[in-house]
Protein backbone atom coordinates (compact mmCIF):
# COMPACT_ATOMS: atom_id res chain seq x y z
CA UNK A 1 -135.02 -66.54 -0.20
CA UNK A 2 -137.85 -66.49 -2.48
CA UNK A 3 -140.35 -69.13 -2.83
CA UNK A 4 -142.84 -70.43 -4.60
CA UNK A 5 -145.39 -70.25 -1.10
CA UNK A 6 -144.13 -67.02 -0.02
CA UNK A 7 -145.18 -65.65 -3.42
CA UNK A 8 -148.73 -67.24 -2.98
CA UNK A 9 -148.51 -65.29 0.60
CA UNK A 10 -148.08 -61.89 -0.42
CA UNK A 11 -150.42 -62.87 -3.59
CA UNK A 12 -153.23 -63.32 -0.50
CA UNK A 13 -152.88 -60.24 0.10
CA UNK A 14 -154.08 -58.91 -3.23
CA UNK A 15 -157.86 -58.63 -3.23
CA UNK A 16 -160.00 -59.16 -5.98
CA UNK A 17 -162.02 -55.70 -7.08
CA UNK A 18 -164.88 -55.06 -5.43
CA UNK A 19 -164.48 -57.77 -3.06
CA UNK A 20 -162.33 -58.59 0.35
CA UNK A 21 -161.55 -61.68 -0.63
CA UNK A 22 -158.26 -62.36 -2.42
CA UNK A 23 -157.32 -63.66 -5.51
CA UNK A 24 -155.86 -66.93 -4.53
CA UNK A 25 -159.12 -67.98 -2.36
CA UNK A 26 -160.68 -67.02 -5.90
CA UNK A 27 -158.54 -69.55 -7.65
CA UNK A 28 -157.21 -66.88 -10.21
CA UNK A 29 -153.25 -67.84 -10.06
CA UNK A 30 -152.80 -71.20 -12.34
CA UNK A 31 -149.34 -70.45 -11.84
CA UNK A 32 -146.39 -69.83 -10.29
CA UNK A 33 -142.71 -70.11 -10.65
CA UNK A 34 -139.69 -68.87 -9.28
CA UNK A 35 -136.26 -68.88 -11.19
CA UNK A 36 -133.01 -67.11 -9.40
CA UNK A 37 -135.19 -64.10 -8.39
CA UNK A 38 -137.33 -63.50 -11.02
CA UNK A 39 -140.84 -64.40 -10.26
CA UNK A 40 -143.80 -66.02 -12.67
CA UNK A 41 -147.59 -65.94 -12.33
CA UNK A 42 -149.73 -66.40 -14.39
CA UNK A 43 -153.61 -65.48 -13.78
CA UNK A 44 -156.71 -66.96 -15.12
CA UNK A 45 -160.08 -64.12 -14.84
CA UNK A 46 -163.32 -64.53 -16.06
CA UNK A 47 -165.19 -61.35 -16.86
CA UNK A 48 -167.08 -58.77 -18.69
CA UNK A 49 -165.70 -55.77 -17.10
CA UNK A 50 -162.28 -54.88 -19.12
CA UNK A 51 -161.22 -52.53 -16.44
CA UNK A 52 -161.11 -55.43 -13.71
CA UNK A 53 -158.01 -57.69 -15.49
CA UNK A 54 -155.93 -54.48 -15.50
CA UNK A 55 -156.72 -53.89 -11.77
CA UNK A 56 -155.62 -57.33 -10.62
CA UNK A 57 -152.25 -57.46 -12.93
CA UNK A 58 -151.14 -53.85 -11.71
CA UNK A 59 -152.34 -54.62 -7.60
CA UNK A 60 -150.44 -58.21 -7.93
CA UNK A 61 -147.30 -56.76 -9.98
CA UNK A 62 -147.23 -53.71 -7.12
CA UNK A 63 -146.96 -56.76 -3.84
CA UNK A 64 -144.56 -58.68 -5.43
CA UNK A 65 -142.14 -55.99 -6.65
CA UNK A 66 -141.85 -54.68 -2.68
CA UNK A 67 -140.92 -58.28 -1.78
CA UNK A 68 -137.30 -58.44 -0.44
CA UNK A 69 -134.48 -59.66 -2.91
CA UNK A 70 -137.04 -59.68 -5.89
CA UNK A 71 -135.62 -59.21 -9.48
CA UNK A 72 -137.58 -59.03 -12.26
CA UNK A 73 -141.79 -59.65 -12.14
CA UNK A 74 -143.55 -61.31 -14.61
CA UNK A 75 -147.82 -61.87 -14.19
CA UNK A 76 -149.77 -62.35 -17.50
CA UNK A 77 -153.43 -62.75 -17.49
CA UNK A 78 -155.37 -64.34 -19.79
CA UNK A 79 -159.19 -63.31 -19.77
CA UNK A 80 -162.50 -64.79 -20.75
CA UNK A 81 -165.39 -62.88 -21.31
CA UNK A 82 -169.08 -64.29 -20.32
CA UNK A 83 -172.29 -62.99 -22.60
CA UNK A 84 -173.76 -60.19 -21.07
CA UNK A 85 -173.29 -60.99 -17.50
CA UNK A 86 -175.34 -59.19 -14.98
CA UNK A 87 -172.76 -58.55 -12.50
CA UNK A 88 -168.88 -58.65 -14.00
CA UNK A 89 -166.94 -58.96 -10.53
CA UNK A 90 -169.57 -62.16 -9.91
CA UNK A 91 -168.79 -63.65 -13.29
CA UNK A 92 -165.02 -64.33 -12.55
CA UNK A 93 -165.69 -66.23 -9.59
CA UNK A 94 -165.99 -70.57 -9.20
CA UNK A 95 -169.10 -72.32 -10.21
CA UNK A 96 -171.84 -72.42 -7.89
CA UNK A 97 -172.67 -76.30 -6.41
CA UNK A 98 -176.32 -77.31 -5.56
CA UNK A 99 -176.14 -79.55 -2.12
CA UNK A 100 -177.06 -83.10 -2.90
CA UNK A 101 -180.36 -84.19 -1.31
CA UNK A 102 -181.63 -80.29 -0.64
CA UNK A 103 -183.99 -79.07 -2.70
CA UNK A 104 -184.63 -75.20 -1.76
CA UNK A 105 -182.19 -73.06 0.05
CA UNK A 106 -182.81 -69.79 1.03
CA UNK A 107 -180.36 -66.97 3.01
CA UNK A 108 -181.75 -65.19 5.65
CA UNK A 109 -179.84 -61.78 6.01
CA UNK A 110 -180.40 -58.57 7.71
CA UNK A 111 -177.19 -56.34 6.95
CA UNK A 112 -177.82 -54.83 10.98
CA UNK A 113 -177.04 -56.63 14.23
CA UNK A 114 -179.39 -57.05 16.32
CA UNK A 115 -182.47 -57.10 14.68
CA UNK A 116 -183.57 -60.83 15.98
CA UNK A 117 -182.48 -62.53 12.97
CA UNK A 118 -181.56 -65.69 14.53
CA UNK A 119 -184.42 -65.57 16.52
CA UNK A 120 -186.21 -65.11 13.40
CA UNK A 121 -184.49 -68.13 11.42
CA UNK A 122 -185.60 -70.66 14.27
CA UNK A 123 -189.02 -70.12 14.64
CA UNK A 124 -189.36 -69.34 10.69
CA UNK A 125 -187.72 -73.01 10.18
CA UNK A 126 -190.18 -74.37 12.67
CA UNK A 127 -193.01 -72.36 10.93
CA UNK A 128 -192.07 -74.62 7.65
CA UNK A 129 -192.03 -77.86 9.22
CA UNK A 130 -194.94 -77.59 10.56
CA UNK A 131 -196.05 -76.43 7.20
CA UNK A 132 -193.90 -79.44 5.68
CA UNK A 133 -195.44 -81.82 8.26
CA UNK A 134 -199.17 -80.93 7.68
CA UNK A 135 -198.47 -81.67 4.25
CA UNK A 136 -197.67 -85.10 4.84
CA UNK A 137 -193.86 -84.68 3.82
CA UNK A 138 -192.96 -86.34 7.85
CA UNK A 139 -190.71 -84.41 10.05
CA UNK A 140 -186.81 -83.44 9.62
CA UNK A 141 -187.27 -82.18 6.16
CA UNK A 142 -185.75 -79.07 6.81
CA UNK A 143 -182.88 -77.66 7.77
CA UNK A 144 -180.91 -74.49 9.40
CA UNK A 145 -177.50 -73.69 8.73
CA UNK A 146 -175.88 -71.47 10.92
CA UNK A 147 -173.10 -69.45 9.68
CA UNK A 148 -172.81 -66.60 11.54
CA UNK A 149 -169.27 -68.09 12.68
CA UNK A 150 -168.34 -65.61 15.28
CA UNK A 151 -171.48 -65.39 17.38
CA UNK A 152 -173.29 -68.46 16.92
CA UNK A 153 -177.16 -68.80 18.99
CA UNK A 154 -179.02 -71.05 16.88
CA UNK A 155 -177.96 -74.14 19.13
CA UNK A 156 -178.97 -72.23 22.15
CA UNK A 157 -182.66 -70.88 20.41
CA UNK A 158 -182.86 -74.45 19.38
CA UNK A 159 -182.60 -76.08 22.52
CA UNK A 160 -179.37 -78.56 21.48
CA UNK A 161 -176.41 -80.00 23.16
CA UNK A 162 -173.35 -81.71 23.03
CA UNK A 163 -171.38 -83.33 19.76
CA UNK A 164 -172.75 -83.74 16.26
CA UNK A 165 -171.41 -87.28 15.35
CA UNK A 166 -168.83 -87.83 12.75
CA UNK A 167 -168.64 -90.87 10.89
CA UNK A 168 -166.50 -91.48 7.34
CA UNK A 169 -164.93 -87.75 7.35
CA UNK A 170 -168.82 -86.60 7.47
CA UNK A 171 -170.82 -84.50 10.17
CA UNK A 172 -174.05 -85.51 10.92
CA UNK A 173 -176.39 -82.48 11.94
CA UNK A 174 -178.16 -82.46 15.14
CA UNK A 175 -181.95 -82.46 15.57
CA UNK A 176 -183.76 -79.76 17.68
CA UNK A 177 -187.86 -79.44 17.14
CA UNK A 178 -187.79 -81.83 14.01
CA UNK A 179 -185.73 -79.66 12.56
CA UNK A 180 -181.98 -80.49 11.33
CA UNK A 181 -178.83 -77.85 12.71
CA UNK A 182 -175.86 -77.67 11.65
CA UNK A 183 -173.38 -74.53 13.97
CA UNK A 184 -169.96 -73.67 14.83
CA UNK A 185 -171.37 -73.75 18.48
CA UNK A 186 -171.26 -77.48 18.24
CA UNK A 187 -167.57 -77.78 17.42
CA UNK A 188 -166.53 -75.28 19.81
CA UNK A 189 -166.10 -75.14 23.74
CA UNK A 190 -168.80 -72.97 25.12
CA UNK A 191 -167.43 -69.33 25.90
CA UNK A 192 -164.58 -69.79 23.78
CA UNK A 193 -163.44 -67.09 21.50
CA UNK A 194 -163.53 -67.55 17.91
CA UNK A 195 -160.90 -65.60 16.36
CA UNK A 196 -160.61 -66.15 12.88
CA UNK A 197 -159.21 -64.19 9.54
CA UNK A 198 -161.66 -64.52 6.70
CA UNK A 199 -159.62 -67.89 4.95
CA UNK A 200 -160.94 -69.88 8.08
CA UNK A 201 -164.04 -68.86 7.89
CA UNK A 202 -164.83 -69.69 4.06
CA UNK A 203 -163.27 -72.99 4.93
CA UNK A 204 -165.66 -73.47 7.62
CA UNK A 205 -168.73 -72.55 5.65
CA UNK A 206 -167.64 -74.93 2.78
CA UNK A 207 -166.91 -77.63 5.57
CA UNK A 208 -170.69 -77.04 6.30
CA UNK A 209 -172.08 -77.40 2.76
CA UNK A 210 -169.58 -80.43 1.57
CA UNK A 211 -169.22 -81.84 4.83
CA UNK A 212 -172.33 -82.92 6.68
CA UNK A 213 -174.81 -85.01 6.11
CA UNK A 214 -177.60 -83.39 5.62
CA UNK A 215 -179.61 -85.96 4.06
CA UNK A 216 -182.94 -85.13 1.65
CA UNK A 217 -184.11 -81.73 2.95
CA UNK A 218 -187.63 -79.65 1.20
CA UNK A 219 -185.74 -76.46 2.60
CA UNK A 220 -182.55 -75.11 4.06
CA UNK A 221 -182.10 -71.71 5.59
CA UNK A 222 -178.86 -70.28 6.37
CA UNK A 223 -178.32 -68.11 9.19
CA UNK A 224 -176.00 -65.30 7.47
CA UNK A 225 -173.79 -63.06 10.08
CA UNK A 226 -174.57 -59.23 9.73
CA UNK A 227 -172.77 -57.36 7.24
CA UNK A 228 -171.37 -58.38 3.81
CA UNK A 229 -167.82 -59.40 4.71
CA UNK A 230 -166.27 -62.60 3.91
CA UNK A 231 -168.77 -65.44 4.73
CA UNK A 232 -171.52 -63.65 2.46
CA UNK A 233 -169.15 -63.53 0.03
CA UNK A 234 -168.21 -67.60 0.10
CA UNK A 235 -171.93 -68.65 0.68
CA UNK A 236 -173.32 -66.86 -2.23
CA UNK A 237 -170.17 -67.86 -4.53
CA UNK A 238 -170.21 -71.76 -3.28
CA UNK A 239 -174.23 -72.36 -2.95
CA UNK A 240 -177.15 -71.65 -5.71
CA UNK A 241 -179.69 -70.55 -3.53
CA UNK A 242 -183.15 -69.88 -4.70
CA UNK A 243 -183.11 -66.48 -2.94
CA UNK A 244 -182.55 -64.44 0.20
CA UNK A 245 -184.96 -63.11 2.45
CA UNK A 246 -184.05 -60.07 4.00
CA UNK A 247 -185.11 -59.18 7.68
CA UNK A 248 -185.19 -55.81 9.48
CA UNK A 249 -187.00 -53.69 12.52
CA UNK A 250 -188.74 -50.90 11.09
CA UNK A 251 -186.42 -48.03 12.76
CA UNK A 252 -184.64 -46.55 9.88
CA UNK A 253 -181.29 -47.66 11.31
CA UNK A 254 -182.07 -50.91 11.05
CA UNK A 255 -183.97 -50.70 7.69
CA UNK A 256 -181.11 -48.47 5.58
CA UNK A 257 -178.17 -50.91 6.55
CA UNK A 258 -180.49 -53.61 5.55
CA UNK A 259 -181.33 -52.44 2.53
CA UNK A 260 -177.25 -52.23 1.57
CA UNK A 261 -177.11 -55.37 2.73
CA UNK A 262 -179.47 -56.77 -0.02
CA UNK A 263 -177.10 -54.91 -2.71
CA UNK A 264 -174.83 -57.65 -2.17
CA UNK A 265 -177.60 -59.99 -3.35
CA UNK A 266 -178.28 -58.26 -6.46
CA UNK A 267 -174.19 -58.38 -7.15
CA UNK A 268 -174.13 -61.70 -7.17
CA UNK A 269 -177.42 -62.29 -8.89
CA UNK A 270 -178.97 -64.03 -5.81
CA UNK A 271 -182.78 -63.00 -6.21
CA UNK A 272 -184.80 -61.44 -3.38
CA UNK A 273 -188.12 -63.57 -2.04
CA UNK A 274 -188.91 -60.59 -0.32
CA UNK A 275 -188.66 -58.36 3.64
CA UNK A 276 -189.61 -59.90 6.72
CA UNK A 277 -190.33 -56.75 9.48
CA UNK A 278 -189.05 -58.11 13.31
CA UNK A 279 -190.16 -56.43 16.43
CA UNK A 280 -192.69 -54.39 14.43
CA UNK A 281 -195.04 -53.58 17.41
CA UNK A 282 -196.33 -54.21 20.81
CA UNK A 283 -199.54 -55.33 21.23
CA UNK A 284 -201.72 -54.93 24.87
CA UNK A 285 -202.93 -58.01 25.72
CA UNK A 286 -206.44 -56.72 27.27
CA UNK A 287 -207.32 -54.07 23.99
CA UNK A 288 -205.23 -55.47 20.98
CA UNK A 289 -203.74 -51.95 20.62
CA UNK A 290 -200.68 -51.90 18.82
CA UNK A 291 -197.68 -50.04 20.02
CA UNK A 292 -194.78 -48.98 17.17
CA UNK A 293 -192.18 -48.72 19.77
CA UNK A 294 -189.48 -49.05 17.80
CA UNK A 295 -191.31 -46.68 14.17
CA UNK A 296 -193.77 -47.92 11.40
CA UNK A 297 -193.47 -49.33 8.09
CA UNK A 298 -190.02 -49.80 7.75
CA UNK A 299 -190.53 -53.34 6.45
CA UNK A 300 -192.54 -51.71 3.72
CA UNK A 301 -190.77 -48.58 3.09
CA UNK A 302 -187.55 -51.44 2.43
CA UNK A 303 -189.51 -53.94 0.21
CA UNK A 304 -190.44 -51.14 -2.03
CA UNK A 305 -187.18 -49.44 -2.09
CA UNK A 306 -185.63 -53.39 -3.74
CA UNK A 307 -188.76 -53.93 -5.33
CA UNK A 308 -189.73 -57.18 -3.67
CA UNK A 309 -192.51 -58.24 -1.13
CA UNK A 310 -193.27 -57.75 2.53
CA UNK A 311 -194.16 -61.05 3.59
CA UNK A 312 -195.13 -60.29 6.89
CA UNK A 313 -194.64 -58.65 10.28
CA UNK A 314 -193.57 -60.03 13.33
CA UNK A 315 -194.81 -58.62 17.02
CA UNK A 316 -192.78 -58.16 20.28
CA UNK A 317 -193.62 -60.59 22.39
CA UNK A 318 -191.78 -61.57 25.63
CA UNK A 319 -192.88 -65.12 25.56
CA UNK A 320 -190.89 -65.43 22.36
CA UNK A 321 -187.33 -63.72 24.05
CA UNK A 322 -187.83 -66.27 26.85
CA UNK A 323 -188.45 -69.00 24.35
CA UNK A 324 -185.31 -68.58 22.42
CA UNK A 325 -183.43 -68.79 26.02
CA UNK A 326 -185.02 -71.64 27.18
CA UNK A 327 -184.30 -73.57 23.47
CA UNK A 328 -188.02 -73.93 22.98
CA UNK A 329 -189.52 -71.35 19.55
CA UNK A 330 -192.68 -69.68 20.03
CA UNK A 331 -193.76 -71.45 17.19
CA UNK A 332 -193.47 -74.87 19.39
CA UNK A 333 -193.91 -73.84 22.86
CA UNK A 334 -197.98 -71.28 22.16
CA UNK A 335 -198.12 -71.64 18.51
CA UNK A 336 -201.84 -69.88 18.26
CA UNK A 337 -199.87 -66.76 19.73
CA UNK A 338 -199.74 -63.59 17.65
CA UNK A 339 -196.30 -64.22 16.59
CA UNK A 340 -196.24 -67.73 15.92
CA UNK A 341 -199.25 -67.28 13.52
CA UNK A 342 -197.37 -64.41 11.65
CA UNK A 343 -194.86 -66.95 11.16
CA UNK A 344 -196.43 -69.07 10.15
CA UNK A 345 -198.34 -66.41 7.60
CA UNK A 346 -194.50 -65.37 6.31
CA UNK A 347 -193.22 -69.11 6.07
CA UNK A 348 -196.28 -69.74 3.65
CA UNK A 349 -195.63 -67.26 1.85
CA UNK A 350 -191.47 -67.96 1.33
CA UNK A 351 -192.92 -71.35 0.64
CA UNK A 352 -194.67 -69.55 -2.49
CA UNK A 353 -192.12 -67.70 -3.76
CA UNK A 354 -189.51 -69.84 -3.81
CA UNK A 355 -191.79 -72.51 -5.75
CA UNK A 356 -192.86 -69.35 -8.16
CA UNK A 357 -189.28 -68.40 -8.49
């Protein structure tokens, strides 16, 4: 038998051009009725592109007509158009939300695995409280949100434990170096699997900006997963961040997935603060000679390629590995350290741009 929620199933399975996300996540279907075996919808798009209306009627027309005992199919579309809109798939999608209380947020993305982006966000977000601090804006006025959902370290880099509390159907992020976190690693049993289809995750991520506490922040950064899959997707389409900063190594693996990583940026009209280079060289600790172990300019060759700003390279150093494992940034535990100072150079610098953008 045909219903109304096995409809919106197979609907789910439609995705929305351009994007892996589907059109009922989207909120495109205002409605849907079934009478005997004929079946109703009616879809709502907003966009520029003409072409991407008559995608989503013929892919949604197509699932429903190989549904069993189906009669006849009806899906109408009505269509607004936006003025001139930079990027038409990112036009049809919900209004973006500011978080109440948080005044910058910025994405931190890097495309690649395992380029030390988490790494990265910690001591960056330590780098700006500091910053924050010597100002005289007092400590916890920043933020990290972690949403890489599947493999989540920032609790472990961090140095924190245990249960965030929950009080009136809101979390309340925990504190690690003055710094507010909020991670699926807190709501999870450690070495548990998280095994999740993309629905769960968008869920969680809007559970993370509607849900906790997060109180008056000067900045948030948000730890994004590698790749440009499904929580990308919700972030940029829920949040109005100020920017993204993109981070890479400077082999050319690293450094060409990174760089079509930031395309999904520029789709969505999210504007780049600029290229952070990780692991950029080794430096002997008797002579100061630097060792590009892993290639040279990358960072650069990357920032000029999207026409934005390398603010800054970061050095291999083994003391800040060991930190992140111990729960204690570079930035906190030897600050004056080559490292620590370049973060501190690069969080100065996002500072400035996101103030000049």
């Amino acid at each position: 038998m045909i219903t109304e929620e096995s409809v919106l199933e197979v609907l789910k399975q439609v995705a929305y051009p351009g994007f892996s996300r589907d059109i009922v996540s989207f909120g495109l279907v205002r409605e849907c009725r079934v009478e005997n075996s004929d079946i109703h919808v009616r879809l709502e798009v907003t966009s520029g592109d003409a072409k991407i209306p008559g995608q989503i009627k013929k892919s949604a027309e197509h699932a429903l007509r190989v549904m069993d005992g189906v009669g006849d199919v009806h899906v109408s579309i009505v269509v607004s158009k936006k003025e001139a809109p930079k990027s038409n798939a990112a036009s049809s999608l919900p209004e973006q939300s500011e978080m109440e209380g948080v005044k910058h947020i910025v994405a931190v993305a890097s495309g690649k695995g395992g380029v030390g982006k988490s790494t990265f966000v910690s001591n960056l977000a330590c780098a700006i409280n500091a910053l924050l601090h010597e100002k005289g804006l007092g400590e916890g006025k920043v933020g990290i949100m972690d949403c890489d959902i599947y493999g989540p370290s920032i609790p472990l880099m961090m140095g924190i434990g245990g249960r965030p509390e929950i009080e009136d159907n809101m979390i309340y992020p925990m504190l690690g170096h003055g710094v507010k976190v909020m991670s699926m690693g807190f709501l999870v049993d450690e070495g548990s699997p998280i095994i999740w289809r993309g629905p769960m995750v968008m869920k969680a991520i809007q559970q993370f900006t509607h849900q906790v506490k997060w109180g008056e922040l000067e900045f948030m950064l948000i730890d994004l997963p590698p790749g440009t899959g499904d929580a990308q997707i919700s972030l940029t389409q829920t949040l109005r961040l100020d920017g993204a900063l993109i981070v890479t190594t400077p082999q050319a693996a690293a450094y060409t997935v990174a760089r079509r990583g930031a395309g999904l940026f520029d789709k969505v009209e999210v504007p780049l603060l600029g290229v952070a280079e990780n692991m950029s060289y080794l430096e002997l600790p008797v002579t100061g000679e630097k060792h590009y172990l892993f290639g040279q300019d990358g960072g650069k060759h990357i920032a000029e390629d999207l026409g934005t700003e390398l603010l800054g390279q970061i050095p291999l150093e083994q003391d800040l590995r060991e930190g992140g494992d111990r729960g204690i940034p570079q930035v906190i535990a030897n600050p004056e350290s080559s490292a620590s100072q370049a973060f501190r150079h690069i969080a100065s610098k996002l500072i400035e741009q996101v103030e000049k953008s």
